[in-house]
N, C-alpha and C. Protein backbone atom coordinates (compact mmCIF):
# COMPACT_ATOMS: atom_id res chain seq x y z
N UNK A 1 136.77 137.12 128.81
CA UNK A 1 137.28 137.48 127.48
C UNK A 1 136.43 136.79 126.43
N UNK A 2 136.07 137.34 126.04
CA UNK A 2 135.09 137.14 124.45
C UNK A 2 136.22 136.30 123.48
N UNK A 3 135.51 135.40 122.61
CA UNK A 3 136.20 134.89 121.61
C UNK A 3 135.93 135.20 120.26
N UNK A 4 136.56 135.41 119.22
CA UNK A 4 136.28 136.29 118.29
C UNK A 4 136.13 135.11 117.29
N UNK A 5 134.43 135.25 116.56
CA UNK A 5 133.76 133.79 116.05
C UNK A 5 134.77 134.32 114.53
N UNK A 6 134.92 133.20 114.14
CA UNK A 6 135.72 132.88 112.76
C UNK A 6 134.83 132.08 111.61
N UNK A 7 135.51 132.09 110.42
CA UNK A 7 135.12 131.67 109.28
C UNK A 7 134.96 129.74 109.82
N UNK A 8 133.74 128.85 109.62
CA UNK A 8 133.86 127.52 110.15
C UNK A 8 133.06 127.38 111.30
N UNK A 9 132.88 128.56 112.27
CA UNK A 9 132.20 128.44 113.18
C UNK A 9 130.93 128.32 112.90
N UNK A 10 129.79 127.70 114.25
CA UNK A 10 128.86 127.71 113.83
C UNK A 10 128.13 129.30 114.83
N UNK A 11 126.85 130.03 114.30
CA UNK A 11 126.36 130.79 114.80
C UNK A 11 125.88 130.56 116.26
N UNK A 12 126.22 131.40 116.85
CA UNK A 12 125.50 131.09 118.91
C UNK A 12 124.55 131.75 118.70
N UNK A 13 123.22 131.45 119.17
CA UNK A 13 122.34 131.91 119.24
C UNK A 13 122.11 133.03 120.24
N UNK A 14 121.64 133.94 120.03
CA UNK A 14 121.23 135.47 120.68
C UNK A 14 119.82 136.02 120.37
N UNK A 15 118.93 136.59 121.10
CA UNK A 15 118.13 137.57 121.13
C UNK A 15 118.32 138.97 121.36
N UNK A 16 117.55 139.72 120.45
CA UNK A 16 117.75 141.20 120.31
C UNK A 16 116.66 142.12 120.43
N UNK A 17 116.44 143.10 120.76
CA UNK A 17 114.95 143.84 120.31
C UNK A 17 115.31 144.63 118.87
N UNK A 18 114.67 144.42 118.35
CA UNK A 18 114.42 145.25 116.56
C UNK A 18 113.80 146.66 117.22
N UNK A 19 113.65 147.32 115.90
CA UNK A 19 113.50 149.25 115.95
C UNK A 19 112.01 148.69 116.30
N UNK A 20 111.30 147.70 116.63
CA UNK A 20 109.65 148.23 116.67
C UNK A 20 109.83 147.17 118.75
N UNK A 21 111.04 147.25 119.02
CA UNK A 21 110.82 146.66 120.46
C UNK A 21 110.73 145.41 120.56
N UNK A 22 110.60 144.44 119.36
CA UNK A 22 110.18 142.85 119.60
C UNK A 22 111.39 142.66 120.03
N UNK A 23 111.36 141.08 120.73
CA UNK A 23 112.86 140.75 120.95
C UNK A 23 112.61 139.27 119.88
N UNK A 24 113.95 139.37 119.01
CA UNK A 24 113.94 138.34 117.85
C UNK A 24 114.85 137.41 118.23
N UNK A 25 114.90 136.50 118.55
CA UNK A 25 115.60 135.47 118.15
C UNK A 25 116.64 134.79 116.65
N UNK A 26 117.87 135.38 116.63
CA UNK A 26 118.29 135.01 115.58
C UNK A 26 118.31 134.14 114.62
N UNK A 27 118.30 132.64 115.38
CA UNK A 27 118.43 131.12 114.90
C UNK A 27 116.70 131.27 114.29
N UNK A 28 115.69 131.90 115.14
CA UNK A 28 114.28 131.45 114.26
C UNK A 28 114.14 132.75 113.05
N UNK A 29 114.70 133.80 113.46
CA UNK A 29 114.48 134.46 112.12
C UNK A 29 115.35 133.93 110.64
N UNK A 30 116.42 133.33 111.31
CA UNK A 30 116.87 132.85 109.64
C UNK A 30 116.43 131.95 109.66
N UNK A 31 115.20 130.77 110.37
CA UNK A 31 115.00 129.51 110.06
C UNK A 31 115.41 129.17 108.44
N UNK A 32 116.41 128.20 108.65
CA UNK A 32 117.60 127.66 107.30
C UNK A 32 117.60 128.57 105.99
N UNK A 33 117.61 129.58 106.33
CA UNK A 33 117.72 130.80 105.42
C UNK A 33 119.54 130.96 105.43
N UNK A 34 120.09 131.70 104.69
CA UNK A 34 121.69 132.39 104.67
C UNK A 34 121.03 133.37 105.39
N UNK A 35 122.07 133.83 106.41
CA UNK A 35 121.92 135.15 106.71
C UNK A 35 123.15 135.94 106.13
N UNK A 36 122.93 137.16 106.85
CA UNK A 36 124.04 138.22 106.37
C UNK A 36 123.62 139.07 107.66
N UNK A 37 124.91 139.44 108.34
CA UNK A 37 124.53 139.83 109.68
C UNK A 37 125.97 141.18 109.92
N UNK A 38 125.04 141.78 109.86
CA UNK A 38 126.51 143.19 109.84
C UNK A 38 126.02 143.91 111.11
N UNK A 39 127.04 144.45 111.39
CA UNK A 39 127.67 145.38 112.69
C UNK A 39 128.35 146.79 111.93
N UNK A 40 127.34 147.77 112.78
CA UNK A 40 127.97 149.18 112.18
C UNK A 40 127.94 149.91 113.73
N UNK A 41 128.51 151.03 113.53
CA UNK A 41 129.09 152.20 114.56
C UNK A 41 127.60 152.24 115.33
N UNK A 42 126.50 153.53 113.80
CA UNK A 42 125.93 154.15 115.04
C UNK A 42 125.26 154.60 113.36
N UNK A 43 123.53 155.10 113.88
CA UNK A 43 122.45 155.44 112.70
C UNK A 43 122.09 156.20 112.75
N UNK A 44 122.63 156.85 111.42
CA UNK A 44 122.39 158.17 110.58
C UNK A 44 123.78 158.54 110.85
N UNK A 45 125.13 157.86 110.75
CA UNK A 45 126.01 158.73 110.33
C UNK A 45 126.35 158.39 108.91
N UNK A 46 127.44 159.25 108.58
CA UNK A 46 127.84 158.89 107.10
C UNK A 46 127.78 157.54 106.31
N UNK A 47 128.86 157.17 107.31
CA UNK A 47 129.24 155.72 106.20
C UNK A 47 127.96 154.80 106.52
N UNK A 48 127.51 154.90 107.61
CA UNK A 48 126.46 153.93 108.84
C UNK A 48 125.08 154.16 107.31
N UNK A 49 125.13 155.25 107.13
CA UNK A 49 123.80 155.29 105.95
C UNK A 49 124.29 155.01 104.48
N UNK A 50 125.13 155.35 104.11
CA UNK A 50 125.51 154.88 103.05
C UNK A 50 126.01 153.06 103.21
N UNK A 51 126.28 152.54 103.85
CA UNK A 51 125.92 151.15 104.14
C UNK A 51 124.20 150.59 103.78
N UNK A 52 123.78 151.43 105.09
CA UNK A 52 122.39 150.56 104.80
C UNK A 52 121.27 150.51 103.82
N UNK A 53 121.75 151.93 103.39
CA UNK A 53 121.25 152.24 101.83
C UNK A 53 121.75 151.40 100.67
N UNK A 54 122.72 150.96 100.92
CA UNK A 54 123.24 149.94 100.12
C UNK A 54 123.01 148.48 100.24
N UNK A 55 122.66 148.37 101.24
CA UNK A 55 122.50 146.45 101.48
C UNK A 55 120.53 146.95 101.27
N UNK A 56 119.93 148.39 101.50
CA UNK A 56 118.55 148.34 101.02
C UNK A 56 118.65 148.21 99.43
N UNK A 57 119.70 149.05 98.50
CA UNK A 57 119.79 149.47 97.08
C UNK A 57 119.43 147.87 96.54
N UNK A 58 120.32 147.00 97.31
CA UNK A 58 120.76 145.25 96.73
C UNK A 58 119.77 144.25 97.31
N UNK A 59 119.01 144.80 97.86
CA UNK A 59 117.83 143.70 98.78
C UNK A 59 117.51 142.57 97.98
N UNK A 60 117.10 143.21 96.78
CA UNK A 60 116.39 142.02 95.82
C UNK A 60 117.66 140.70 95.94
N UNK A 61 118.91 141.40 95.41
CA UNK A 61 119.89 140.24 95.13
C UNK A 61 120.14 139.27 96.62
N UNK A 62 119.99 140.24 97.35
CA UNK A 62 120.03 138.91 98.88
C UNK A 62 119.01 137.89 98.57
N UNK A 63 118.03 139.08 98.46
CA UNK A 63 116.54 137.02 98.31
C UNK A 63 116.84 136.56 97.42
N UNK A 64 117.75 136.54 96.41
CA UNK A 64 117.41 135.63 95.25
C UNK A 64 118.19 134.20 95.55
N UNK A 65 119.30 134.61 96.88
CA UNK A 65 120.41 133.50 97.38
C UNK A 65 119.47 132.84 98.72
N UNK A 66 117.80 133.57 98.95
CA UNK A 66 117.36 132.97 100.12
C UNK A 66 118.21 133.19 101.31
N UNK A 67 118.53 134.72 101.38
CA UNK A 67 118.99 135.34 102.35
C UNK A 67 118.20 136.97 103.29
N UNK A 68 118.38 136.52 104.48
CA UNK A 68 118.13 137.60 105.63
C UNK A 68 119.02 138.49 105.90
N UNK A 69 118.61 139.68 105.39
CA UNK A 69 120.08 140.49 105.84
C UNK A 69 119.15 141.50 107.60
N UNK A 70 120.71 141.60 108.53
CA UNK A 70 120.35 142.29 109.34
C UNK A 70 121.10 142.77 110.08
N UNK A 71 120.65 144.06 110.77
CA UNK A 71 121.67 144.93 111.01
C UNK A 71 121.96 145.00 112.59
N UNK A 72 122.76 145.27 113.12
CA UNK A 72 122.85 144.98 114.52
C UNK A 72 124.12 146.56 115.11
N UNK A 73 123.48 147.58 115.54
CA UNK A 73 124.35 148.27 116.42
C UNK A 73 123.82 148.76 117.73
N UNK A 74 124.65 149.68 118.34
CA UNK A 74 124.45 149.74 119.79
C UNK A 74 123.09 150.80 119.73
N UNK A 75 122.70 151.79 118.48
CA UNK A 75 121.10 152.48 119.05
C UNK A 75 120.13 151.87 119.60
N UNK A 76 119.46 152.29 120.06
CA UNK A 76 118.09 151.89 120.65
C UNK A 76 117.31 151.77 119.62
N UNK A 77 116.11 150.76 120.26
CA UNK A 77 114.91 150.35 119.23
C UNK A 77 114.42 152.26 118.70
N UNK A 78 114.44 152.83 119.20
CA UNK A 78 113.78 154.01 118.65
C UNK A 78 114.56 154.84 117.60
N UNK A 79 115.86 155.01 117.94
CA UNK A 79 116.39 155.05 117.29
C UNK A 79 116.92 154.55 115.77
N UNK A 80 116.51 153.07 115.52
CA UNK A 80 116.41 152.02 114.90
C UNK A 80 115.42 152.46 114.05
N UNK A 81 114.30 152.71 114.15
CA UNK A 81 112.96 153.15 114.06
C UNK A 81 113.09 154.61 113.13
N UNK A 82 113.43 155.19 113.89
CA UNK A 82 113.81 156.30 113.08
C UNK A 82 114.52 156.13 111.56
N UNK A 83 115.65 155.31 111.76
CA UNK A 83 116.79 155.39 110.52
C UNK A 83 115.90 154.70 109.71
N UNK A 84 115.84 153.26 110.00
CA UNK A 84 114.94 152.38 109.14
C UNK A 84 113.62 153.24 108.06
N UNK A 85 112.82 154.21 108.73
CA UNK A 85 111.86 154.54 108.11
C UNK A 85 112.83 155.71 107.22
N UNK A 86 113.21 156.51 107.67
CA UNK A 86 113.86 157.61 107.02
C UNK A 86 114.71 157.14 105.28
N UNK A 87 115.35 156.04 105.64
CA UNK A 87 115.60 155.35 104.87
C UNK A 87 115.31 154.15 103.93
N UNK A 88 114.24 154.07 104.49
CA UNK A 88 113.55 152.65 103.95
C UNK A 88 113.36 151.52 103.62
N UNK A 89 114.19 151.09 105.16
CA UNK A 89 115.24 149.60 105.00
C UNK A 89 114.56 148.63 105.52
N UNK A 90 114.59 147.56 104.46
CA UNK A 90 113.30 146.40 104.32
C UNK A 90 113.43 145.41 104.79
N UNK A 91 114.64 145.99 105.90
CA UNK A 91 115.32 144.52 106.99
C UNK A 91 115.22 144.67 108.21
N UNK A 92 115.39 144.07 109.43
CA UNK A 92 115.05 144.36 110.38
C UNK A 92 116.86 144.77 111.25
N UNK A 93 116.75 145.76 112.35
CA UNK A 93 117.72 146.58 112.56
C UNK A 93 117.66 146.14 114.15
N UNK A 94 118.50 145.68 114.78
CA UNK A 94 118.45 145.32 116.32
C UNK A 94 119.54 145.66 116.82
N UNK A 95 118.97 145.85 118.18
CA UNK A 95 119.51 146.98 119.28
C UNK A 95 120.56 145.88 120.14
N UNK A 96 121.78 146.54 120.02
CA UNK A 96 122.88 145.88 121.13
C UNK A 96 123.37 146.72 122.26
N UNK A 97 122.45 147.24 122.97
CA UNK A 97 122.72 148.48 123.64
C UNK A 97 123.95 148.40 124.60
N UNK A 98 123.87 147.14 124.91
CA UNK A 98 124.63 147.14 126.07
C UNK A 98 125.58 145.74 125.71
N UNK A 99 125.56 145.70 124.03
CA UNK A 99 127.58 145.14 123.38
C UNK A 99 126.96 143.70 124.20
N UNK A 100 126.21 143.16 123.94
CA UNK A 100 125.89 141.70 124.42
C UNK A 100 126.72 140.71 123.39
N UNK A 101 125.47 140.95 122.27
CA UNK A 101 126.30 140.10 121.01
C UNK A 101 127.75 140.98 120.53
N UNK A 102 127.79 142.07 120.39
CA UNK A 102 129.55 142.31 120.00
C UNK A 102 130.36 141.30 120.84
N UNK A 103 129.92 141.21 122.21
CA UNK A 103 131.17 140.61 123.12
C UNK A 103 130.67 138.93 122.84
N UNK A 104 129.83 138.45 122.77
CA UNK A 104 129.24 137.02 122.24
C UNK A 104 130.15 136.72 121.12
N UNK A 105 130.40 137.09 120.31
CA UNK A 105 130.83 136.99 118.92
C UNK A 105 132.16 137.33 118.75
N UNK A 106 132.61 138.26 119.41
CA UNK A 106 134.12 139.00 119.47
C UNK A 106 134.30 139.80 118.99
N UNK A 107 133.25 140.51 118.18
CA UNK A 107 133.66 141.62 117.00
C UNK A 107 134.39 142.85 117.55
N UNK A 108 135.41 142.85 116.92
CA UNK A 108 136.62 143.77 117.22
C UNK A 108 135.96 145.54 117.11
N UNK A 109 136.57 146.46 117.75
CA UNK A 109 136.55 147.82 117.60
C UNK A 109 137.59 148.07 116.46
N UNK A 110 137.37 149.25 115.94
CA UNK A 110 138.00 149.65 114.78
C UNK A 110 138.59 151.17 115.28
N UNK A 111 139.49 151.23 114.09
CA UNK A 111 140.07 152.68 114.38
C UNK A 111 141.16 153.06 115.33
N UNK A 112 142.03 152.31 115.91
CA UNK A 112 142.41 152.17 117.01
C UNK A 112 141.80 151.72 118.52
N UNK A 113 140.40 151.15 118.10
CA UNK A 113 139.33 150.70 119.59
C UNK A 113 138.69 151.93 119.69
N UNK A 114 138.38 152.84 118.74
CA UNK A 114 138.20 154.46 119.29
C UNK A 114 136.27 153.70 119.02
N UNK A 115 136.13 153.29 117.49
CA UNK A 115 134.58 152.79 117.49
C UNK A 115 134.33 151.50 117.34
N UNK A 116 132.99 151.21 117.12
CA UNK A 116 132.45 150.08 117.54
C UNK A 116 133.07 149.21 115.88
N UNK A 117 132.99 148.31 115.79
CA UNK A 117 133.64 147.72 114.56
C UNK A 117 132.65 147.74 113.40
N UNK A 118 132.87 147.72 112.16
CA UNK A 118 132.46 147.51 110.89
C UNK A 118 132.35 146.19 110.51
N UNK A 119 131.85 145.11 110.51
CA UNK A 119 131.82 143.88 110.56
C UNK A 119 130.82 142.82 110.11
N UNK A 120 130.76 142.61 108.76
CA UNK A 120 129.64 141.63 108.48
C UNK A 120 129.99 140.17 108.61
N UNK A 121 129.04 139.24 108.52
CA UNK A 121 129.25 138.13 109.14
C UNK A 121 128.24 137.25 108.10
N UNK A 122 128.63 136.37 107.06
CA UNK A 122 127.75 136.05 106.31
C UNK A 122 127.61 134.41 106.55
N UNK A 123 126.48 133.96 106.89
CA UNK A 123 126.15 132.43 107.50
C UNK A 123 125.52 132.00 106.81
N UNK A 124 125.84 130.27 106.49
CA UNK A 124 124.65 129.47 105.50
C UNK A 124 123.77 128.77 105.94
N UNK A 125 123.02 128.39 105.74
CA UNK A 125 122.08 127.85 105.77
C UNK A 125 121.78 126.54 107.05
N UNK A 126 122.95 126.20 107.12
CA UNK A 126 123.36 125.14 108.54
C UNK A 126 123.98 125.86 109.38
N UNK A 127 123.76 127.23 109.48
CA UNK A 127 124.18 128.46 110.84
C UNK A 127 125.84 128.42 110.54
N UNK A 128 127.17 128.32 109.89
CA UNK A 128 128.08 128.09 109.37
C UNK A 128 128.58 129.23 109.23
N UNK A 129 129.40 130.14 110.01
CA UNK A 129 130.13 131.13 109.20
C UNK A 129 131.23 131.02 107.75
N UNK A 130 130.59 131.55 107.07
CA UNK A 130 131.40 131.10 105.50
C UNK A 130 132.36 132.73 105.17
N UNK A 131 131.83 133.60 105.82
CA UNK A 131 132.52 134.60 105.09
C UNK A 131 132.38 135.49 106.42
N UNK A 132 133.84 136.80 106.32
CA UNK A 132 133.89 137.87 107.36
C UNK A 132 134.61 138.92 106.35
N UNK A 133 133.36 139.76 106.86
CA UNK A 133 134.22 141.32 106.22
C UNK A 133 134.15 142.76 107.10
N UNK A 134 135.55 142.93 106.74
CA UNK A 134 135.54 143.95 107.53
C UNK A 134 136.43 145.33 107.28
N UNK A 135 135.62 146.25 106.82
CA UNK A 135 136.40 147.49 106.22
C UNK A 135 135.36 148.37 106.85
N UNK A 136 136.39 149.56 107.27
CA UNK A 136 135.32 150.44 108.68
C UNK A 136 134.99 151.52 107.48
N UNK A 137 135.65 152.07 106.76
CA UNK A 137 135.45 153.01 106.20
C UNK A 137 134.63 152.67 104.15
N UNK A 138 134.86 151.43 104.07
CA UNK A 138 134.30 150.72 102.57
C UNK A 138 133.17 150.18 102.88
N UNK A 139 132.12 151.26 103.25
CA UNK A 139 130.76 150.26 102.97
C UNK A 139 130.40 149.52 102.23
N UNK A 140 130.42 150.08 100.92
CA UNK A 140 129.90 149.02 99.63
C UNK A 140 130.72 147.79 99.39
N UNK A 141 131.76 147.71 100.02
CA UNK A 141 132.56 146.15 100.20
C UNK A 141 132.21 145.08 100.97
N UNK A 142 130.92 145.62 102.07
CA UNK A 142 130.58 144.75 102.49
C UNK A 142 129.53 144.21 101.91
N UNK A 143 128.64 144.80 100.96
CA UNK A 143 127.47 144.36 100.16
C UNK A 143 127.97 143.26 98.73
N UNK A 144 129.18 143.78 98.23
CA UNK A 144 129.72 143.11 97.06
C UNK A 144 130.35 141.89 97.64
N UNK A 145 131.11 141.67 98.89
CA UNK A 145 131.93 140.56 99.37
C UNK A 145 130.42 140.07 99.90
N UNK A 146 129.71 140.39 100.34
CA UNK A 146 128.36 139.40 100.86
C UNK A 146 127.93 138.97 99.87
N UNK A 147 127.72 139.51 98.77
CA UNK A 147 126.77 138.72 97.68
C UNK A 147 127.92 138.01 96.90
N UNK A 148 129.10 137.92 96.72
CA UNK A 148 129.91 137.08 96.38
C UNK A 148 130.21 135.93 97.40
N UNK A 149 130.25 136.33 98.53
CA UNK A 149 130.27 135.21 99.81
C UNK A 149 128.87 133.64 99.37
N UNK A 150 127.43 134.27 98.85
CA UNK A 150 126.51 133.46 98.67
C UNK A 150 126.71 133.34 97.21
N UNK A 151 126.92 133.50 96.42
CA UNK A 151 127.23 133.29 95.18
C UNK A 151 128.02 131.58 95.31
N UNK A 152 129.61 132.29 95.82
CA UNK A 152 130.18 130.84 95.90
C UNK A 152 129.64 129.93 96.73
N UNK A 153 128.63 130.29 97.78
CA UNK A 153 128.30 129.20 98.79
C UNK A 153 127.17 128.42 97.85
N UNK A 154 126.48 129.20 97.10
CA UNK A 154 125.14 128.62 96.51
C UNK A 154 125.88 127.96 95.48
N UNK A 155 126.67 127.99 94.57
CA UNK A 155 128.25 127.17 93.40
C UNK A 155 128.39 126.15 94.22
N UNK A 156 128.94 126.04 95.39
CA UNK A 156 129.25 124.73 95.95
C UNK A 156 128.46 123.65 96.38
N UNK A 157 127.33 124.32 96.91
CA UNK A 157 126.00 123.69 97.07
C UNK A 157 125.03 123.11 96.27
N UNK A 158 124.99 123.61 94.90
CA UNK A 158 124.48 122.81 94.01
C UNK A 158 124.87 121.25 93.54
């Protein structure tokens, strides 16, 4: 049974392959960066693009908090590959084909368990979960609660 990581926790480290096949290491891609780490269904559906079009629309405002945003569902690197270019998303997109990190992390199914969960996960800078959002059907709530998530983290930190 998987344990479902909470606000306080610190990040477990995982490797993934991205849409171009590398396998990334989480902990060295945010080396002490914030991340922002979301979980969607599946790429090129509705909400799944209107999400990532949206955390692409806001990119600038992630770096300005010295944040990595990245996307994590069950397609394949090729697949990955596909959406990313079609769309033009300036983050890197990694493959959970086989629900490694969903079950690492705990991230819940949505909808009655029917899909994979909607789930961002926003971490500071000492790997720290500070913020969880999760609305299956409100994409743009996860871009506004993320950049408010580093807003107050970067307020307290000063």
């Amino acid at each position: 049974m998987s344990k479902h990581i909470k606000i306080g926790d610190t990040l477990p480290s995982f490797s993934l392959p991205n849409q171009d096949n590398q396998l990334v290491d989480i902990i060295e891609l945010k080396k002490g960066k914030n991340l922002v780490l979301y979980f969607y269904p599946k790429d090129d559906t509705t909400v799944c693009t209107k999400e990532a079009c949206s955390f692409r629309n806001n990119y600038d405002q992630f770096l300005r908090y010295d944040c990595t945003v990245v996307g994590i569902s069950k397609d394949s690197p090729q697949s990955h590959v596909a959406f990313a270019q079609k769309h033009n998303l300036p983050f890197p997109l990694l493959s959970d084909v086989d629900n490694k990190v969903r079950n690492l992390l705990g991230v819940p199914r949505d909808l009655l368990g029917l899909l994979s969960g909607r789930y961002t996960y926003v971490i500071d800078k000492k790997d720290v979960v500070v913020a969880i959002i999760n609305d299956h059907l409100n994409a743009s709530k996860h871009i506004s609660q993320s950049l408010k998530a580093l807003e107050d983290e970067q307020r307290i930190n000063q």
